[in-house]
PDB file of N, CA and C in Angstrom:
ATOM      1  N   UNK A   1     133.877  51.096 148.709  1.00  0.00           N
ATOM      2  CA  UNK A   1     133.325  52.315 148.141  1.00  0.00           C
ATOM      3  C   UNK A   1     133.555  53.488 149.076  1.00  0.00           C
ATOM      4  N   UNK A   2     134.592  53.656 148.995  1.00  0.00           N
ATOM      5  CA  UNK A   2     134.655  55.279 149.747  1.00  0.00           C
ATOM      6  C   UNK A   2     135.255  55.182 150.692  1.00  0.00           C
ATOM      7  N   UNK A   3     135.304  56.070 152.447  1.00  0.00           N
ATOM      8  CA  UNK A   3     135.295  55.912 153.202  1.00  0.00           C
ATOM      9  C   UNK A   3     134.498  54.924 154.297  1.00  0.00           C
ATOM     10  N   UNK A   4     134.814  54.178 154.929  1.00  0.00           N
ATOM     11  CA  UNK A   4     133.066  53.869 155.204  1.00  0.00           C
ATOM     12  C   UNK A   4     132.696  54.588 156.727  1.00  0.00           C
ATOM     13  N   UNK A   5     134.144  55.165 157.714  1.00  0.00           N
ATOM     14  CA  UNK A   5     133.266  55.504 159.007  1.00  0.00           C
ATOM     15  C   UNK A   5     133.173  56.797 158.929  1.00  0.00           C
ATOM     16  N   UNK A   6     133.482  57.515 157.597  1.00  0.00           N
ATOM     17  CA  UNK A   6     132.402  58.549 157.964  1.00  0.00           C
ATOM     18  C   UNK A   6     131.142  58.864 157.317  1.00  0.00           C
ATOM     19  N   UNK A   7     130.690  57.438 156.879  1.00  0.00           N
ATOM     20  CA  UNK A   7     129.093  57.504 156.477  1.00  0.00           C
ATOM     21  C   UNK A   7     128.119  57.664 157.897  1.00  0.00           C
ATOM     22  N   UNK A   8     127.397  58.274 158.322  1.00  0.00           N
ATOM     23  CA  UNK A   8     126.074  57.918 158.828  1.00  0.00           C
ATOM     24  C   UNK A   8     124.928  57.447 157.907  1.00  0.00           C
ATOM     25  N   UNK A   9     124.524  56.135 158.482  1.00  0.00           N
ATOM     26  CA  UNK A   9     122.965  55.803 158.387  1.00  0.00           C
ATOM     27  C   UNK A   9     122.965  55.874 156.130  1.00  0.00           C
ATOM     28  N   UNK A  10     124.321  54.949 155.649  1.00  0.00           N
ATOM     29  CA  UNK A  10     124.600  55.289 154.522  1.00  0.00           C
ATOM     30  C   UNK A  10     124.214  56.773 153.588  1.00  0.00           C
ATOM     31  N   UNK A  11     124.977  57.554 154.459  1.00  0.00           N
ATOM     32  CA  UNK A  11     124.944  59.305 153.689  1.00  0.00           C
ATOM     33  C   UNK A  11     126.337  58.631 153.056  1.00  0.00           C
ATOM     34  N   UNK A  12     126.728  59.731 152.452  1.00  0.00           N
ATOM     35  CA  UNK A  12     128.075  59.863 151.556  1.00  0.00           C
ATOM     36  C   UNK A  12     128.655  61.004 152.428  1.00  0.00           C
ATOM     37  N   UNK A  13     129.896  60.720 152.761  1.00  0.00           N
ATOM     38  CA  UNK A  13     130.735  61.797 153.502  1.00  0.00           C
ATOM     39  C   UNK A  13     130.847  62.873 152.872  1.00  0.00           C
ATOM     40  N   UNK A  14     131.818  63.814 153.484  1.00  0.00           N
ATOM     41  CA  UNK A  14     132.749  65.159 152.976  1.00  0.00           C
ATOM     42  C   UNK A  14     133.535  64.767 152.383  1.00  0.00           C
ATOM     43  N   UNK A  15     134.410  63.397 152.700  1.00  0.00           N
ATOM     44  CA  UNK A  15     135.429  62.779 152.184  1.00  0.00           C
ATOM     45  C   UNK A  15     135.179  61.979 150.824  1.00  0.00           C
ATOM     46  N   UNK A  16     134.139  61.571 150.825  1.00  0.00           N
ATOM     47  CA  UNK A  16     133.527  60.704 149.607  1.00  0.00           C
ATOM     48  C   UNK A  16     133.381  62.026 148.132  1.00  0.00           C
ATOM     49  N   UNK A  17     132.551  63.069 148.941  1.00  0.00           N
ATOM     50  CA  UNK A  17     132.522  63.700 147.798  1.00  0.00           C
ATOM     51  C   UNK A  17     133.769  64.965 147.260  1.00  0.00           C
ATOM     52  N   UNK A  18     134.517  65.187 148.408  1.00  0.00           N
ATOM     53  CA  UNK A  18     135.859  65.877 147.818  1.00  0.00           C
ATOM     54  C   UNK A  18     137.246  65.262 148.480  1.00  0.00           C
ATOM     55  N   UNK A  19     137.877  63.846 147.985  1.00  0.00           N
ATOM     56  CA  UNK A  19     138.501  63.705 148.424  1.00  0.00           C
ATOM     57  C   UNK A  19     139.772  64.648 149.186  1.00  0.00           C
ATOM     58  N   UNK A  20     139.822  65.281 148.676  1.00  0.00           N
ATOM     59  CA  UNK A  20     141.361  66.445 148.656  1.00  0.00           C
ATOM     60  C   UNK A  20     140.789  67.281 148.537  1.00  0.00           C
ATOM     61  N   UNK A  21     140.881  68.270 149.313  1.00  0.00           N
ATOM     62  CA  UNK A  21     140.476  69.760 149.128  1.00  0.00           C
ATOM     63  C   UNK A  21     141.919  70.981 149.214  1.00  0.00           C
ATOM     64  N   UNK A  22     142.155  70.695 147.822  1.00  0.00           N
ATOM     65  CA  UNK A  22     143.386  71.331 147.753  1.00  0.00           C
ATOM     66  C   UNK A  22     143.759  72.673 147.421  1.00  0.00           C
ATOM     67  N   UNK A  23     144.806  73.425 147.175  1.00  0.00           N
ATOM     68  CA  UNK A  23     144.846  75.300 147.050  1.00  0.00           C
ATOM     69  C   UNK A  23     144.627  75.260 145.708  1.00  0.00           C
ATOM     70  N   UNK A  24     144.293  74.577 144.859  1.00  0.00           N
ATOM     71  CA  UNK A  24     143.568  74.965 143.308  1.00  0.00           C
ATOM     72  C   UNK A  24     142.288  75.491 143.728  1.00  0.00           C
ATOM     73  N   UNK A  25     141.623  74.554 144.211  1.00  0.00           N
ATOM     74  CA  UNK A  25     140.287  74.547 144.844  1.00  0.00           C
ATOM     75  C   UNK A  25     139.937  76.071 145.626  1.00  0.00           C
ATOM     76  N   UNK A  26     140.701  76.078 146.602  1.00  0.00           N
ATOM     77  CA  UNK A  26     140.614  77.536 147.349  1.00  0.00           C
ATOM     78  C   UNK A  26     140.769  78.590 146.445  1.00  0.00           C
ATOM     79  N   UNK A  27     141.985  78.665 145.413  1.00  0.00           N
ATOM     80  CA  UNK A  27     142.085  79.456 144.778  1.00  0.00           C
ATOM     81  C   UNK A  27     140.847  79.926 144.007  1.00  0.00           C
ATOM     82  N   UNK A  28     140.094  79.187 142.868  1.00  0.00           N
ATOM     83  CA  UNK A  28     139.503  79.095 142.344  1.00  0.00           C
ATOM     84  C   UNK A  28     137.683  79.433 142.629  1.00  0.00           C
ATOM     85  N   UNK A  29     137.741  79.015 144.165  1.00  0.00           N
ATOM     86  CA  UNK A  29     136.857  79.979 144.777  1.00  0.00           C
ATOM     87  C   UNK A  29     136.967  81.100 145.045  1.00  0.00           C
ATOM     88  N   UNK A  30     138.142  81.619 145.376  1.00  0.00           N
ATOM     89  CA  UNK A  30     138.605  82.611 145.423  1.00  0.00           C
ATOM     90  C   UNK A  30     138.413  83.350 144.157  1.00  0.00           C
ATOM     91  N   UNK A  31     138.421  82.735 143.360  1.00  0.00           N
ATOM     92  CA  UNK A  31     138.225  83.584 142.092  1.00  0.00           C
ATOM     93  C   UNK A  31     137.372  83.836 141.430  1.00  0.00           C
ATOM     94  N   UNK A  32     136.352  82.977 142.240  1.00  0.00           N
ATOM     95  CA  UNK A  32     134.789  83.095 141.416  1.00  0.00           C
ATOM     96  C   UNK A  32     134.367  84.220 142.437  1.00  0.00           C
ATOM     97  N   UNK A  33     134.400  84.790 143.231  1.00  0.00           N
ATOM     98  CA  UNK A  33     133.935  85.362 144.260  1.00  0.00           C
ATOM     99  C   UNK A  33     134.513  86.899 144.008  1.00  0.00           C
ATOM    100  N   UNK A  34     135.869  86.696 143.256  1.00  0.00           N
ATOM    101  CA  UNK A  34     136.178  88.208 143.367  1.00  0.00           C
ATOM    102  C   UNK A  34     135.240  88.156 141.892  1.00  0.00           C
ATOM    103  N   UNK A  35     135.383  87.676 141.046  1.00  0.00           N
ATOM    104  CA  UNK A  35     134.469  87.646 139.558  1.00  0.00           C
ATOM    105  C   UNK A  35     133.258  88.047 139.958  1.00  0.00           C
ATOM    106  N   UNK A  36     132.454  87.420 141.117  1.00  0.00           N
ATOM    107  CA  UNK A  36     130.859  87.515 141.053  1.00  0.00           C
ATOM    108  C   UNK A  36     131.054  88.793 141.758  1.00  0.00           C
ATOM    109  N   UNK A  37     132.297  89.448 142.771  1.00  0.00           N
ATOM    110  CA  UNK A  37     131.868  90.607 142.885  1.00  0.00           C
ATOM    111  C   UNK A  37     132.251  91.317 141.724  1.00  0.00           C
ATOM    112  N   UNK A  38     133.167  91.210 141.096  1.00  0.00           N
ATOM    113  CA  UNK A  38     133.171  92.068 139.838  1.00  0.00           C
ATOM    114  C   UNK A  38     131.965  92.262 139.106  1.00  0.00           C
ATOM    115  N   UNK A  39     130.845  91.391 138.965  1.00  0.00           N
ATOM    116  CA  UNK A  39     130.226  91.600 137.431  1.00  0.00           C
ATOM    117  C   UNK A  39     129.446  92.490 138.641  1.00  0.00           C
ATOM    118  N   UNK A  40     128.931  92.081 139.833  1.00  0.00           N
ATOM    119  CA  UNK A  40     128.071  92.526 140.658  1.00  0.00           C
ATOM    120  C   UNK A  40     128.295  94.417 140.880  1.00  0.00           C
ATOM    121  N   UNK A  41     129.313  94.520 140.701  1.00  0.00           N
ATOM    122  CA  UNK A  41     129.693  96.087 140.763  1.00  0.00           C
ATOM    123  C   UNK A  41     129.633  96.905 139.187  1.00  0.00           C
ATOM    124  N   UNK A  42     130.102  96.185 138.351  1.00  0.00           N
ATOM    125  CA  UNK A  42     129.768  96.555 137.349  1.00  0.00           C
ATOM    126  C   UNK A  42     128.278  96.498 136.774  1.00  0.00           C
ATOM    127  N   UNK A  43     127.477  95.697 137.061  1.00  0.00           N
ATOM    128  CA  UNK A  43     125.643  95.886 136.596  1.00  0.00           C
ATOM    129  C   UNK A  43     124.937  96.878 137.817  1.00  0.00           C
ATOM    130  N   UNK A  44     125.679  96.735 138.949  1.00  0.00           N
ATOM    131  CA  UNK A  44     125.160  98.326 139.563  1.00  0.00           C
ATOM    132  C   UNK A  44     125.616  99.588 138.923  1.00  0.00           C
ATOM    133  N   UNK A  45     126.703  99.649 138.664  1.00  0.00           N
ATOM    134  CA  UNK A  45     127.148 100.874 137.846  1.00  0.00           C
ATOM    135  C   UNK A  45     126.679 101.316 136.875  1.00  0.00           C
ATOM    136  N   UNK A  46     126.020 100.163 135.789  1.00  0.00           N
ATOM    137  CA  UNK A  46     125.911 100.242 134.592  1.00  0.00           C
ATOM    138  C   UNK A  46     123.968 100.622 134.806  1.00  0.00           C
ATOM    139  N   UNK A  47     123.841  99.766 135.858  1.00  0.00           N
ATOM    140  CA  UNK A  47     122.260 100.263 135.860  1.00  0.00           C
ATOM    141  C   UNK A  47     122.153 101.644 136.285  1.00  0.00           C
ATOM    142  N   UNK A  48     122.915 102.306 137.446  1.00  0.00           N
ATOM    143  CA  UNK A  48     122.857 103.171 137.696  1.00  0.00           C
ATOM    144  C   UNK A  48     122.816 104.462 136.813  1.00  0.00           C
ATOM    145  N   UNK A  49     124.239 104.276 135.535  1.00  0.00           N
ATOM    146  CA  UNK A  49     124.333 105.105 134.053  1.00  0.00           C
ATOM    147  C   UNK A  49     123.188 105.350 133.634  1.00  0.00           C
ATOM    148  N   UNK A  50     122.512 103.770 133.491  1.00  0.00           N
ATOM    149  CA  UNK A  50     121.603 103.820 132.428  1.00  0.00           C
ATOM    150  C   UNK A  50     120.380 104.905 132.906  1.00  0.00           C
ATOM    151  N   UNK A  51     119.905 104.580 134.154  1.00  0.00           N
ATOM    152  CA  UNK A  51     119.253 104.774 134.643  1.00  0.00           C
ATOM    153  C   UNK A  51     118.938 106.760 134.880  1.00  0.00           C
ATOM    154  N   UNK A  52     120.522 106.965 134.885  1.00  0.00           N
ATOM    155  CA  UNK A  52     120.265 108.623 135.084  1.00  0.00           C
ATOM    156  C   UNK A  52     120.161 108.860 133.708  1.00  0.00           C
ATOM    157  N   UNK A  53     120.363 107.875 132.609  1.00  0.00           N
ATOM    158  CA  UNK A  53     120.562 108.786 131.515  1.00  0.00           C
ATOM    159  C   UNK A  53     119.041 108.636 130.916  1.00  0.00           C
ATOM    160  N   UNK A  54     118.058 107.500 131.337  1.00  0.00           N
ATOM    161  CA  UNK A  54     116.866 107.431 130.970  1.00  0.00           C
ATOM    162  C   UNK A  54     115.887 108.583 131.923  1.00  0.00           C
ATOM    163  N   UNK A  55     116.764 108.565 133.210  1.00  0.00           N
ATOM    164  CA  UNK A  55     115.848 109.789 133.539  1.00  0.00           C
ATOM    165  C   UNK A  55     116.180 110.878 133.687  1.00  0.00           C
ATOM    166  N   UNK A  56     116.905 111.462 132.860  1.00  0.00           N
ATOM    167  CA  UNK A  56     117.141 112.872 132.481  1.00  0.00           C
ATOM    168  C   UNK A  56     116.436 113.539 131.278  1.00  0.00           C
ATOM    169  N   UNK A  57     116.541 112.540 130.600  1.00  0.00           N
ATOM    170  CA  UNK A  57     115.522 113.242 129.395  1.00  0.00           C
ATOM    171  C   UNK A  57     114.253 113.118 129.281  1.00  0.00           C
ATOM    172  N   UNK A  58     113.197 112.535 130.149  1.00  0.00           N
ATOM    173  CA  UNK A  58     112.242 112.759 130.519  1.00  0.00           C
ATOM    174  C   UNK A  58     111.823 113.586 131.798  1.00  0.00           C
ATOM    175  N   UNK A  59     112.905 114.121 132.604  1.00  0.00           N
ATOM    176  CA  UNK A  59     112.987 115.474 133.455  1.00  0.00           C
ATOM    177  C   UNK A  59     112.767 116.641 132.876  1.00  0.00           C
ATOM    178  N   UNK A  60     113.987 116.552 131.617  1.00  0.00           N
ATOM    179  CA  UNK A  60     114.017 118.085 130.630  1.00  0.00           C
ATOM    180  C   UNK A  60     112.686 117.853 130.385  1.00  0.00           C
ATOM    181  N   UNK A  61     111.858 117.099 129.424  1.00  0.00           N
ATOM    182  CA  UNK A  61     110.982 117.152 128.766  1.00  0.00           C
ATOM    183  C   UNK A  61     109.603 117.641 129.683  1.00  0.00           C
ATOM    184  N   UNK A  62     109.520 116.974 131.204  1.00  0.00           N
ATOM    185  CA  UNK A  62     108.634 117.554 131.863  1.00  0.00           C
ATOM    186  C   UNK A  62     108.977 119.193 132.229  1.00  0.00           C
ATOM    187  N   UNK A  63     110.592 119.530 132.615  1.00  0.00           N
ATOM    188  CA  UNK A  63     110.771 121.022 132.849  1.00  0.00           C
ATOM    189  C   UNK A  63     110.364 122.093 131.730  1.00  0.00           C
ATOM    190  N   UNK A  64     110.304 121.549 130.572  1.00  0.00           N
ATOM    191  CA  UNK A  64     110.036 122.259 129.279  1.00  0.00           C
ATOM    192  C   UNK A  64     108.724 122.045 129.329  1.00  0.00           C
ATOM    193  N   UNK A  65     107.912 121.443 129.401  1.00  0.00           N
ATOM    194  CA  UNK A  65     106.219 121.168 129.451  1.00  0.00           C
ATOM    195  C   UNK A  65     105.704 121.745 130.624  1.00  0.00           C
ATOM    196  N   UNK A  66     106.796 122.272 132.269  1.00  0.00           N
ATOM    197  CA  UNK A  66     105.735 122.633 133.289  1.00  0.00           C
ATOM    198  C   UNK A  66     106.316 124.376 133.012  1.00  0.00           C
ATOM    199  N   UNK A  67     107.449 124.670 131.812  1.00  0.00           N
ATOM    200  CA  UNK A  67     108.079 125.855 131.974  1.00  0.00           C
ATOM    201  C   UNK A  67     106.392 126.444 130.611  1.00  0.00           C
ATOM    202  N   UNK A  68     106.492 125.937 129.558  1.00  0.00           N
ATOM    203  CA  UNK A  68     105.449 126.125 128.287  1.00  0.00           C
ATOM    204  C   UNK A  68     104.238 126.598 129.087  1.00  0.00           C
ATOM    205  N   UNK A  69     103.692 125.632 130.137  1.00  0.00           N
ATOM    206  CA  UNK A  69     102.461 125.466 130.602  1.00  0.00           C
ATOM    207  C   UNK A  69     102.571 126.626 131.667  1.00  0.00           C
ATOM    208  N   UNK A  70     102.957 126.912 132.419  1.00  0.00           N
ATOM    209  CA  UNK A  70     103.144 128.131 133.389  1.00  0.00           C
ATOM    210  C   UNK A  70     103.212 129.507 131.897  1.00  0.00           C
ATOM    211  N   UNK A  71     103.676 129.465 131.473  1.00  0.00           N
ATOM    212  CA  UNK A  71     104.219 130.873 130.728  1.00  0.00           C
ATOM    213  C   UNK A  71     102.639 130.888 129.769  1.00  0.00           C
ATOM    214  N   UNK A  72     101.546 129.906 129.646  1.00  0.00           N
ATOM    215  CA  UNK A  72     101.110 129.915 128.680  1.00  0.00           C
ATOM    216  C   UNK A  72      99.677 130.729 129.892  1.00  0.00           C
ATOM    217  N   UNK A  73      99.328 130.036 131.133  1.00  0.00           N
ATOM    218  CA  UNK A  73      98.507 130.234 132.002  1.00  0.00           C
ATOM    219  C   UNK A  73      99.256 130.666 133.046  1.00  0.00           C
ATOM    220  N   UNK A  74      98.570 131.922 132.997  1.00  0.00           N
ATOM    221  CA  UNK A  74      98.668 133.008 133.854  1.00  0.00           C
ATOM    222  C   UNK A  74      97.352 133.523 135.170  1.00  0.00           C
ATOM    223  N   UNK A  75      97.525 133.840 135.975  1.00  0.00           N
ATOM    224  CA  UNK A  75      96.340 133.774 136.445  1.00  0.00           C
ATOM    225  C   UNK A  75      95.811 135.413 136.518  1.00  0.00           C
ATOM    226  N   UNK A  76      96.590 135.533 136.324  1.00  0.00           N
ATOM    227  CA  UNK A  76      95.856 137.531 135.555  1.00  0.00           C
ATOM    228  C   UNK A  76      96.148 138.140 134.165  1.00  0.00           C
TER     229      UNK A  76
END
């Protein structure tokens, strides 16, 4: 079953569990990594959009409510 001297104290080796660690393998990490930075740059971006575009129109709406409220109270 496997290798046996590079079990310790019956663990399962490096060798047991990936015999071959071959350039599919590398590649393919390689590719999950540029992917996870991809989505990772894109949901900052996208939060970021969202984010100015949810708080812009509750900016106007306070600048129009502190512009109403000043013009309405006057203090003379």
């Amino acid at each position: 079953m496997g290798n046996e001297e590079g079990k310790i104290n019956g663990n399962i080796s490096h060798s047991d569990i990936n015999p071959s660690g071959t350039c599919a393998d590398m590649i393919s990490i390689a590719s999950l990594r540029r992917l996870r930075k991809n989505i990772v740059l894109s949901y900052a971006a996208t939060s970021v959009a969202l984010s100015l575009f949810m708080v812009e129109k509750p900016l106007k709406r306070y600048r129009d409510f502190t512009d109403i409220v000043s013009n309405q109270i006057s203090p003379f």
